[in-house]
Protein backbone atom coordinates (compact mmCIF):
# COMPACT_ATOMS: atom_id res chain seq x y z
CA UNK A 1 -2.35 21.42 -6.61
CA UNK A 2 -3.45 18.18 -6.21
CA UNK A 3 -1.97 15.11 -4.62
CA UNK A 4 -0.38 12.63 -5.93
CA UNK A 5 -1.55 8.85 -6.66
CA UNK A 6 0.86 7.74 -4.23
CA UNK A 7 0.29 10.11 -1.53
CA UNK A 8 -4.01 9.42 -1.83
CA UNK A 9 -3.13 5.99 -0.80
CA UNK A 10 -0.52 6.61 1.61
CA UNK A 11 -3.10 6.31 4.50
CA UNK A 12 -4.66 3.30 3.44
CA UNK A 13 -4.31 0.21 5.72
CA UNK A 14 -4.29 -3.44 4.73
CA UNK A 15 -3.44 -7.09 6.19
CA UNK A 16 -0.13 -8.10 5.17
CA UNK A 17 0.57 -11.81 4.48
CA UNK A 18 0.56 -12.44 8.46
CA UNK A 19 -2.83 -10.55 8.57
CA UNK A 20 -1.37 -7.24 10.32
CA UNK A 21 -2.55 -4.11 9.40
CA UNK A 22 -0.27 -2.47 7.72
CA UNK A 23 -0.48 1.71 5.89
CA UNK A 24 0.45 1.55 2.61
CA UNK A 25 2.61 4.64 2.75
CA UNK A 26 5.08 2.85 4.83
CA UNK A 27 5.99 1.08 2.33
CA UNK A 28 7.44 3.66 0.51
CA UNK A 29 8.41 6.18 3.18
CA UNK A 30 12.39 4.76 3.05
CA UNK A 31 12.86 3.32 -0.42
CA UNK A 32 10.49 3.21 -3.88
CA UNK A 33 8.23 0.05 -3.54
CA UNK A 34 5.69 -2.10 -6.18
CA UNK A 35 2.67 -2.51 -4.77
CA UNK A 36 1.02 -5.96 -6.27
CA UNK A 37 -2.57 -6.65 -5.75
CA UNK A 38 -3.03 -10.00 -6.49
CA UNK A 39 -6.77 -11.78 -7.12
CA UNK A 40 -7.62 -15.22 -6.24
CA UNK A 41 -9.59 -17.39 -9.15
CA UNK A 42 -11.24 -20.02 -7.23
């Protein structure tokens, strides 16, 4: 069976707003979360 969407990116890390790393998949781990990705024109 394969994995889910959510759990593929589960182990991916980003910078937050305050430029911490932070794994996507904590996001969700408690509660459902929206995950915006938002690109800057300029």
């Amino acid at each position: 069976m394969e994995p889910s969407f959510s759990n593929k990116l589960a182990f991916i890390t980003l910078p937050d707003c305050d430029n911490r790393e932070t794994r996507l998949g904590s996001l969700w781990d408690k509660r459902p979360a929206v995950v915006v990705f938002l690109r800057h024109y300029g």
